[in-house]
N, C-alpha and C. Protein backbone atom coordinates (compact mmCIF):
# COMPACT_ATOMS: atom_id res chain seq x y z
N UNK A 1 -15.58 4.81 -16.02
CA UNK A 1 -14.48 4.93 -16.95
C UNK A 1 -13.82 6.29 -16.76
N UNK A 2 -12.30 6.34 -16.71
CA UNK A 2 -11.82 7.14 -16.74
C UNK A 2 -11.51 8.09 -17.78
N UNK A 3 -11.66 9.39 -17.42
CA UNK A 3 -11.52 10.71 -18.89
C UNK A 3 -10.24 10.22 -19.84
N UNK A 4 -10.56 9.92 -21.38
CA UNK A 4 -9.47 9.11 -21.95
C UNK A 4 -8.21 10.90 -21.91
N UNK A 5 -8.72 12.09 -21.91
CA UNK A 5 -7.36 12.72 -21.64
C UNK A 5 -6.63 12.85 -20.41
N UNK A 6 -7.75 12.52 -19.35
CA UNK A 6 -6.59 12.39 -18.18
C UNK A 6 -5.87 11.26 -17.87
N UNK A 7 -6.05 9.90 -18.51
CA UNK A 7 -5.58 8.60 -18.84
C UNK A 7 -4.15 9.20 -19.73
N UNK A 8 -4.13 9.46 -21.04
CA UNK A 8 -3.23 10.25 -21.48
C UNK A 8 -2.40 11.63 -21.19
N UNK A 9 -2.80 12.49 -19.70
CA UNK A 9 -1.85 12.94 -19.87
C UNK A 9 -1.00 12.15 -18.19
N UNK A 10 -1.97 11.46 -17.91
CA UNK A 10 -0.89 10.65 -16.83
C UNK A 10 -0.10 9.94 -17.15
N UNK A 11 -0.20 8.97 -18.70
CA UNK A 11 0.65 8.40 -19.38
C UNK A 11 2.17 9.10 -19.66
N UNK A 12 1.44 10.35 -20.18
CA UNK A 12 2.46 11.34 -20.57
C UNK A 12 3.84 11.58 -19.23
N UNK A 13 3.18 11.99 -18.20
CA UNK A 13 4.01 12.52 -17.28
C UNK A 13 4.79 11.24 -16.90
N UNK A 14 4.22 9.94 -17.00
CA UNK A 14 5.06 8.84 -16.67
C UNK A 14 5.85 7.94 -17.59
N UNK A 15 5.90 7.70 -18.69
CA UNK A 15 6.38 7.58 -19.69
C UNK A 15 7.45 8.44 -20.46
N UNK A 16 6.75 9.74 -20.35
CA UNK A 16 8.07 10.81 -21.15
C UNK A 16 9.11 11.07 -20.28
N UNK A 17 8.17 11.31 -19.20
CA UNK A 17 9.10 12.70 -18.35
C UNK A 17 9.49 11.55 -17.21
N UNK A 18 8.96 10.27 -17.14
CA UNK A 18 9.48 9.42 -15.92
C UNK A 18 9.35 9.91 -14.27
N UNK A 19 7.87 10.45 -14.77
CA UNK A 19 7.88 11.55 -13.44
C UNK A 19 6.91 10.31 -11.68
N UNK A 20 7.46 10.25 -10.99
CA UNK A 20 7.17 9.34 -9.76
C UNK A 20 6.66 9.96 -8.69
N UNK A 21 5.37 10.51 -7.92
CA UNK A 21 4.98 10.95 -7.04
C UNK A 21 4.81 10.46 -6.04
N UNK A 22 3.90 9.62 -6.52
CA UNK A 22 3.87 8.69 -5.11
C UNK A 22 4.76 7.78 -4.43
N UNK A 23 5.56 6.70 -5.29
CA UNK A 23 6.61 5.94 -5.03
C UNK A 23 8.09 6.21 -5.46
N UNK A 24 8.96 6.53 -4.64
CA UNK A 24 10.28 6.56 -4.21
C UNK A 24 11.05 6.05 -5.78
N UNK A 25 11.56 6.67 -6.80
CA UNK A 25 12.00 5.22 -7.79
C UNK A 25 13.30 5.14 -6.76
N UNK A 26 13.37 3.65 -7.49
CA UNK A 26 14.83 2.76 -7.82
C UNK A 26 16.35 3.79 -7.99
N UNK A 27 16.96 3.38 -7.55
CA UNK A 27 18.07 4.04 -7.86
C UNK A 27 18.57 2.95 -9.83
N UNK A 28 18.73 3.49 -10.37
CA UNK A 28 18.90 2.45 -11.63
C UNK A 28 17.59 1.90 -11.86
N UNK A 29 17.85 1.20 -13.39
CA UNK A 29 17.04 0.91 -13.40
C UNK A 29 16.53 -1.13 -12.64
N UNK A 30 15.76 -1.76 -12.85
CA UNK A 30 14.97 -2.95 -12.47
C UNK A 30 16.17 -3.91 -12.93
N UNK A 31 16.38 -4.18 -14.47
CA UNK A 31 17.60 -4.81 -15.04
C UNK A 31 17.93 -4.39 -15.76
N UNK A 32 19.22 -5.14 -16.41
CA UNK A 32 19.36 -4.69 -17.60
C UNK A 32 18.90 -4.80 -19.16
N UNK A 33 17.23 -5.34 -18.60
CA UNK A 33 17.04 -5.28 -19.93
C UNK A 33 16.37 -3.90 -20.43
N UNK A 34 15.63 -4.37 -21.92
CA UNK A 34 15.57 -3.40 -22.67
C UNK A 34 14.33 -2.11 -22.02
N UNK A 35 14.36 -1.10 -21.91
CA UNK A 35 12.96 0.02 -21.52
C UNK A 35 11.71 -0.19 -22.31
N UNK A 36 11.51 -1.00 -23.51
CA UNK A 36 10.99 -0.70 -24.51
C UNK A 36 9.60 -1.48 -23.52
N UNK A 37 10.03 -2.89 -22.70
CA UNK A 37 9.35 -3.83 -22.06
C UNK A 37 8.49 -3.11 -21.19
N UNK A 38 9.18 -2.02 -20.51
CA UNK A 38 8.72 -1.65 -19.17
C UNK A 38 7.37 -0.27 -19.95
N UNK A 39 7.50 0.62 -21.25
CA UNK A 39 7.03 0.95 -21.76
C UNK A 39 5.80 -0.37 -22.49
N UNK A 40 5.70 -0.85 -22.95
CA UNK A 40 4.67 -1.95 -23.06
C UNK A 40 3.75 -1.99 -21.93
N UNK A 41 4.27 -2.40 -21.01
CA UNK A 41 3.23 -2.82 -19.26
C UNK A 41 2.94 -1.85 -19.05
N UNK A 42 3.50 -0.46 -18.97
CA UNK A 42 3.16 1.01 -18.65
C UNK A 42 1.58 1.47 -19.31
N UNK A 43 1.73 1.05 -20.52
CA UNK A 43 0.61 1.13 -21.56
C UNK A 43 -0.92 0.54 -21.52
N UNK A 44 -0.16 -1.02 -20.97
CA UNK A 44 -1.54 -2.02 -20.46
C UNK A 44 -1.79 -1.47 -19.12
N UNK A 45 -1.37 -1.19 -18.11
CA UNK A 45 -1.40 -0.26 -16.99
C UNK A 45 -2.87 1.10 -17.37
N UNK A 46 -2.27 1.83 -18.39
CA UNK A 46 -3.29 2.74 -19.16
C UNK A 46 -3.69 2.28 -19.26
N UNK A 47 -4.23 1.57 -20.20
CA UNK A 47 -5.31 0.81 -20.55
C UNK A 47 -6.56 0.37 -19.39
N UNK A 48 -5.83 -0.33 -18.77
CA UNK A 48 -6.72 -0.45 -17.56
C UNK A 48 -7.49 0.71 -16.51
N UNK A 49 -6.21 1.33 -16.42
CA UNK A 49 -6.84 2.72 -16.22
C UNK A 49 -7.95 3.46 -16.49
N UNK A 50 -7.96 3.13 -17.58
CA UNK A 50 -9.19 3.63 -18.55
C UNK A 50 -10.36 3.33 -18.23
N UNK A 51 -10.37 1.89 -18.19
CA UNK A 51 -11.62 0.85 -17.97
C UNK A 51 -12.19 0.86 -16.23
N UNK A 52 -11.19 1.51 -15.73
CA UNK A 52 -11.74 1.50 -14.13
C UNK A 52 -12.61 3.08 -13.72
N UNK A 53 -13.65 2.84 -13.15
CA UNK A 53 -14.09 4.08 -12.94
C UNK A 53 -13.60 4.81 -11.49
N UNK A 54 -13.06 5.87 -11.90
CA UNK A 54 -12.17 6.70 -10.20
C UNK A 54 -13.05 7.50 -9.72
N UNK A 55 -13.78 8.14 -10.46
CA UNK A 55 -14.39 9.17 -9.51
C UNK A 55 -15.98 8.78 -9.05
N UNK A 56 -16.63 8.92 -8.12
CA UNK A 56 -18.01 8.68 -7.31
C UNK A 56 -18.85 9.10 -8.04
N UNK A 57 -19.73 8.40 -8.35
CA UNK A 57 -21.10 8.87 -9.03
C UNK A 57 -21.69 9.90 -8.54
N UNK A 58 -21.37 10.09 -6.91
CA UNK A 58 -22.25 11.19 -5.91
C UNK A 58 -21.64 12.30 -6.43
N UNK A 59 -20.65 12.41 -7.08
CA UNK A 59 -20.05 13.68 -7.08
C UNK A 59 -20.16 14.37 -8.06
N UNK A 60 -20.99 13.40 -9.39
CA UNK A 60 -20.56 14.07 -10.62
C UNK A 60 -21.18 15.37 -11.00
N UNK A 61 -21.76 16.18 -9.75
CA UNK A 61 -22.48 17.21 -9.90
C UNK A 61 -21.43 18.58 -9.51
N UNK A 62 -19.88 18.18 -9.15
CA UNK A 62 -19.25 19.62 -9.00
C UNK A 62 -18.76 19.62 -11.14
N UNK A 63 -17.51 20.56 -10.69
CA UNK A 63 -16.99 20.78 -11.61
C UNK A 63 -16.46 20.02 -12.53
N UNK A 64 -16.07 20.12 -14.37
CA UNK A 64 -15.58 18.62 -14.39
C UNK A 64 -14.24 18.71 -14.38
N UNK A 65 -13.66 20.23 -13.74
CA UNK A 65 -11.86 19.70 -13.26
C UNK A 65 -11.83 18.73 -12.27
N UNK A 66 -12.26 18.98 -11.24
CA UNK A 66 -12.48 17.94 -10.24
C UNK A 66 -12.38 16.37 -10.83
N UNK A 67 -13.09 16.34 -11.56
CA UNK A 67 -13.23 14.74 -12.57
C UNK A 67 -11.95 14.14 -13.20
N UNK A 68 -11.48 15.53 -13.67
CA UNK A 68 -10.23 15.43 -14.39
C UNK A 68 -9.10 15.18 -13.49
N UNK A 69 -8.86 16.01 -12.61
CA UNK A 69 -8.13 16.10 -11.95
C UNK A 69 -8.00 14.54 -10.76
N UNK A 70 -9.07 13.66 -10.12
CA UNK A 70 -9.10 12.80 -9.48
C UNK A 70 -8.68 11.53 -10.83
N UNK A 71 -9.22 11.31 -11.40
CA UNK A 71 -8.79 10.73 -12.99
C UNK A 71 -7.27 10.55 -13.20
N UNK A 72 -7.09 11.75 -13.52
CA UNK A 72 -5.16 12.00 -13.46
C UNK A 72 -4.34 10.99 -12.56
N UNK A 73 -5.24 11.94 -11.41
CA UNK A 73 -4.02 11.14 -10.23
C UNK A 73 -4.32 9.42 -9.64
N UNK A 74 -5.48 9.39 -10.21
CA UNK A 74 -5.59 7.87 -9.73
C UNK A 74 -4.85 6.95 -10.80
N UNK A 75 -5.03 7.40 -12.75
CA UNK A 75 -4.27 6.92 -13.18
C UNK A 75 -3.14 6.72 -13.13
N UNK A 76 -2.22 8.38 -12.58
CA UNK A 76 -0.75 8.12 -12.32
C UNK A 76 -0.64 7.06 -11.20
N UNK A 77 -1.12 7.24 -10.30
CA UNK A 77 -0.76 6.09 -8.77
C UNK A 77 -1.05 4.20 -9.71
N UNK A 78 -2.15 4.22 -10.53
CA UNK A 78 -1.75 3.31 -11.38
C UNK A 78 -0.92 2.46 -11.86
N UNK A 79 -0.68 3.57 -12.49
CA UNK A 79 1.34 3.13 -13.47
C UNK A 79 1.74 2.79 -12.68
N UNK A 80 2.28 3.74 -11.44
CA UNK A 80 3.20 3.91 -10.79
C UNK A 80 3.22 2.49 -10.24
N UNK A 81 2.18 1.98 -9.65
CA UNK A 81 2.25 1.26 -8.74
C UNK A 81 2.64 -0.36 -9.75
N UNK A 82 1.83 -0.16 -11.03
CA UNK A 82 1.90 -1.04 -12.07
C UNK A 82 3.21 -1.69 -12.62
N UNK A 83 4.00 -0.38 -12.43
CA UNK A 83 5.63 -0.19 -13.30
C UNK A 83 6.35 -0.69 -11.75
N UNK A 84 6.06 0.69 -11.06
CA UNK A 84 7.30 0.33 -10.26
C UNK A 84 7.36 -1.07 -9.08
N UNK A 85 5.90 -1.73 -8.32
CA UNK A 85 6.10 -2.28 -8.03
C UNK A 85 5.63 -4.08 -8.99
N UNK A 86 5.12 -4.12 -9.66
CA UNK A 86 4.81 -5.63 -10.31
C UNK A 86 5.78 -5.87 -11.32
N UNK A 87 5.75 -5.06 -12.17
CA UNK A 87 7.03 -5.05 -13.53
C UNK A 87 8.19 -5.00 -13.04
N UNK A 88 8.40 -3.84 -12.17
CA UNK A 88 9.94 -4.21 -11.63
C UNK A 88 10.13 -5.37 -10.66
N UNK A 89 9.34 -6.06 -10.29
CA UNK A 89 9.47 -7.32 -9.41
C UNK A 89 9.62 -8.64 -10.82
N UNK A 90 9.09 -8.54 -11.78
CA UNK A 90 9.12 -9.42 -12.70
C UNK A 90 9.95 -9.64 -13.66
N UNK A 91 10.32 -8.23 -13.59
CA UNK A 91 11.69 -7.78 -14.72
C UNK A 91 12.75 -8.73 -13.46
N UNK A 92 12.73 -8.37 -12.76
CA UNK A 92 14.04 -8.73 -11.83
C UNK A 92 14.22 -10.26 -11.57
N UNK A 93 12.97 -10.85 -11.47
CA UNK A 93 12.77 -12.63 -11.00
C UNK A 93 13.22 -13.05 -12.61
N UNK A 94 12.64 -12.93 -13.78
CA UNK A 94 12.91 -12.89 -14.83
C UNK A 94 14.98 -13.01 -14.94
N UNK A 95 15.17 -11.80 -14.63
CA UNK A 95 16.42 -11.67 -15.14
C UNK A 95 17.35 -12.48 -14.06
N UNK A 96 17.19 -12.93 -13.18
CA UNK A 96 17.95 -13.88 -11.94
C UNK A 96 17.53 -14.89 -12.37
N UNK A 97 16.44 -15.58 -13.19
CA UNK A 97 16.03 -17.06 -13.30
C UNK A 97 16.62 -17.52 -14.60
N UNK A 98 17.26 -16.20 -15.45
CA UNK A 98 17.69 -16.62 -16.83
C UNK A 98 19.26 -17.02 -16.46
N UNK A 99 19.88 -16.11 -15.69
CA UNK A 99 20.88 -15.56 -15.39
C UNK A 99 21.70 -16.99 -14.68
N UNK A 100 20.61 -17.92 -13.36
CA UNK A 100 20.85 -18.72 -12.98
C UNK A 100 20.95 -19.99 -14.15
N UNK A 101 20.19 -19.90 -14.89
CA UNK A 101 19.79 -21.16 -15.56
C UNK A 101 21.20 -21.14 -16.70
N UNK A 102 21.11 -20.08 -17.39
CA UNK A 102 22.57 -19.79 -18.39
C UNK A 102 23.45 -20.38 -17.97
N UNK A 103 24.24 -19.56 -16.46
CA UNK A 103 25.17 -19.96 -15.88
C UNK A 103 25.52 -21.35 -15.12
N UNK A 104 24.09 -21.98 -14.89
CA UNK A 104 24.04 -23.81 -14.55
C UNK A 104 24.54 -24.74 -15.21
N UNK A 105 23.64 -23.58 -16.67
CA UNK A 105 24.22 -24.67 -18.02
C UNK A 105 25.74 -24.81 -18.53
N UNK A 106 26.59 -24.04 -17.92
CA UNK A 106 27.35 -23.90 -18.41
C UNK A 106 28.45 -22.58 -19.38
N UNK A 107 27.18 -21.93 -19.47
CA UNK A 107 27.96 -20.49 -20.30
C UNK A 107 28.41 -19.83 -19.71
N UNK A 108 29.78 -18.73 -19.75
CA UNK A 108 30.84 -18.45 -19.45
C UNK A 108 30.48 -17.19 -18.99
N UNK A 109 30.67 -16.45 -17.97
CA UNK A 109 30.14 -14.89 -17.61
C UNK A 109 30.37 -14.05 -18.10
N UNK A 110 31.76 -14.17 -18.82
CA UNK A 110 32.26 -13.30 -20.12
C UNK A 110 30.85 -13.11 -21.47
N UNK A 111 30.74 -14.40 -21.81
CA UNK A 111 29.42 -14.70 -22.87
C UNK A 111 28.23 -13.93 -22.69
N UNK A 112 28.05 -14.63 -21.32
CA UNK A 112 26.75 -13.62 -20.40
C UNK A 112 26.58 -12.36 -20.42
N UNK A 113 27.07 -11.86 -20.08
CA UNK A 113 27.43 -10.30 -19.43
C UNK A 113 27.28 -9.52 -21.18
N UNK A 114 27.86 -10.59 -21.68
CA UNK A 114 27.99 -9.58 -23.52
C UNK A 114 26.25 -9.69 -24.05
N UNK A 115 26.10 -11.18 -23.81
CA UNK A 115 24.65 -11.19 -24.43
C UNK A 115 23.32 -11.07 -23.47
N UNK A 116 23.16 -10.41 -22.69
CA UNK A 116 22.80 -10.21 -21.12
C UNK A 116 21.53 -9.52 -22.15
N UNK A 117 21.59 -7.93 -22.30
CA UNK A 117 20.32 -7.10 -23.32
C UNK A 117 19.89 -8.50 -24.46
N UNK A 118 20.29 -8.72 -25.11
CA UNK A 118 19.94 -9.48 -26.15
C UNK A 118 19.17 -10.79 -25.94
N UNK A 119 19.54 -11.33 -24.59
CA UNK A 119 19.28 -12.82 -24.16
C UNK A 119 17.42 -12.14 -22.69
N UNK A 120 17.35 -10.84 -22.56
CA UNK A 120 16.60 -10.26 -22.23
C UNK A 120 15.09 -9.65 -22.47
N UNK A 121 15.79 -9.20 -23.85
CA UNK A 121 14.82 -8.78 -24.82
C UNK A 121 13.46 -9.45 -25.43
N UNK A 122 14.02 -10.99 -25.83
CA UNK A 122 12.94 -11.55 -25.75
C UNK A 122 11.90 -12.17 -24.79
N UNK A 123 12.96 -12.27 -23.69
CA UNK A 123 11.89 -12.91 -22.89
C UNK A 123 11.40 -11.87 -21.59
N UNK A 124 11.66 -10.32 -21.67
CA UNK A 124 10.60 -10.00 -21.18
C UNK A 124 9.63 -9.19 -21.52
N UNK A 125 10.05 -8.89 -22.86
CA UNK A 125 8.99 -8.92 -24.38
C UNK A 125 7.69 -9.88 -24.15
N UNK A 126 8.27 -11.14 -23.72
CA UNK A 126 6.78 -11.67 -23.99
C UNK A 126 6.19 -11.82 -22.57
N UNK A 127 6.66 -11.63 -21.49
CA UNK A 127 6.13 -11.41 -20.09
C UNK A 127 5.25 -9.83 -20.31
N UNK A 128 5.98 -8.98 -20.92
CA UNK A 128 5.19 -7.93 -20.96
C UNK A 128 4.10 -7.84 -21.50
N UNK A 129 3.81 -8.96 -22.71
CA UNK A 129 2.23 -9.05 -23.25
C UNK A 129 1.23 -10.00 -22.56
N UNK A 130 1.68 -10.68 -21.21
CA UNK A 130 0.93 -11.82 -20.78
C UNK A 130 -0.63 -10.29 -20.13
C-alpha cells in the first residue's frame, strides 16, 4: 500500500495544478463535457493508487523519503496514465456516440451544439462511477 500522503500530494499536483510529467497533455481539453467527470476518475485513479503497493519489500530498509518519494511518482504516472489515456479515450467515444445518435435522430446542430455540456453531463457522470 501506498503512503496515503504521497497518494495525496500526487493527487494534489494533478488535480489542482493539472501538472503532466510523464505524458504530453492534449492540446484542449478530451470534450466538451463537464471537468467535474474527469475529476471523479482522477480520484478512483487515487484510490487505487493507494491499494497498490510501489515500493519493494527489499528496500524497506533505506530511508523513508525514498518510500515517499517512489510512492509519489508511481501514483502521479497513475493518474496520469488513468486521466489522460483511458478517460480521455472514453470521454471522447462517449461524446461521438451521443453526438452521432442525436444527430441520426434527427435534432438540429443548432439544438446540439446549445445542449452539447448539458446532454454530456449526465452521461459521463455515470461512466465516471462505473
Amino acid at each position: 500500500m501506498a503512503a496515503t500522503l504521497a497518494v495525496v500530494l500526487a493527487g494534489f499536483l494533478h488535480i489542482t495544478f493539472g501538472i503532466s510529467i510523464f505524458l504530453a497533455p492534449r492540446d484542449g481539453r478530451c470534450s466538451p463535457a463537464p471537468p467535474v467527470t474527469s475529476w471523479i476518475f482522477s480520484v478512483a485513479a487515487l484510490l487505487l493508487a493507494k491499494d497498490v503497493t510501489l515500493y519493494p519489500k527489499s528496500y524497506i530498509n533505506l530511508p523513508y523519503f525514498f518510500e515517499f518519494a517512489v510512492d509519489t511518482i508511481g501514483s502521479l504516472v497513475m493518474v496520469e496514465l488513468a486521466v489522460g489515456v483511458v478517460w480521455s479515450s472514453i470521454e471522447q467515444l462517449v461524446h461521438q456516440v451521443l453526438r452521432l445518435i442525436l444527430l441520426f435522430l434527427g435534432m438540429k446542430e443548432e439544438t446540439y451544439f446549445l445542449l452539447e455540456f448539458w446532454l454530456l453531463l449526465p452521461l459521463t457522470t455515470a461512466f465516471s462511477h462505473i
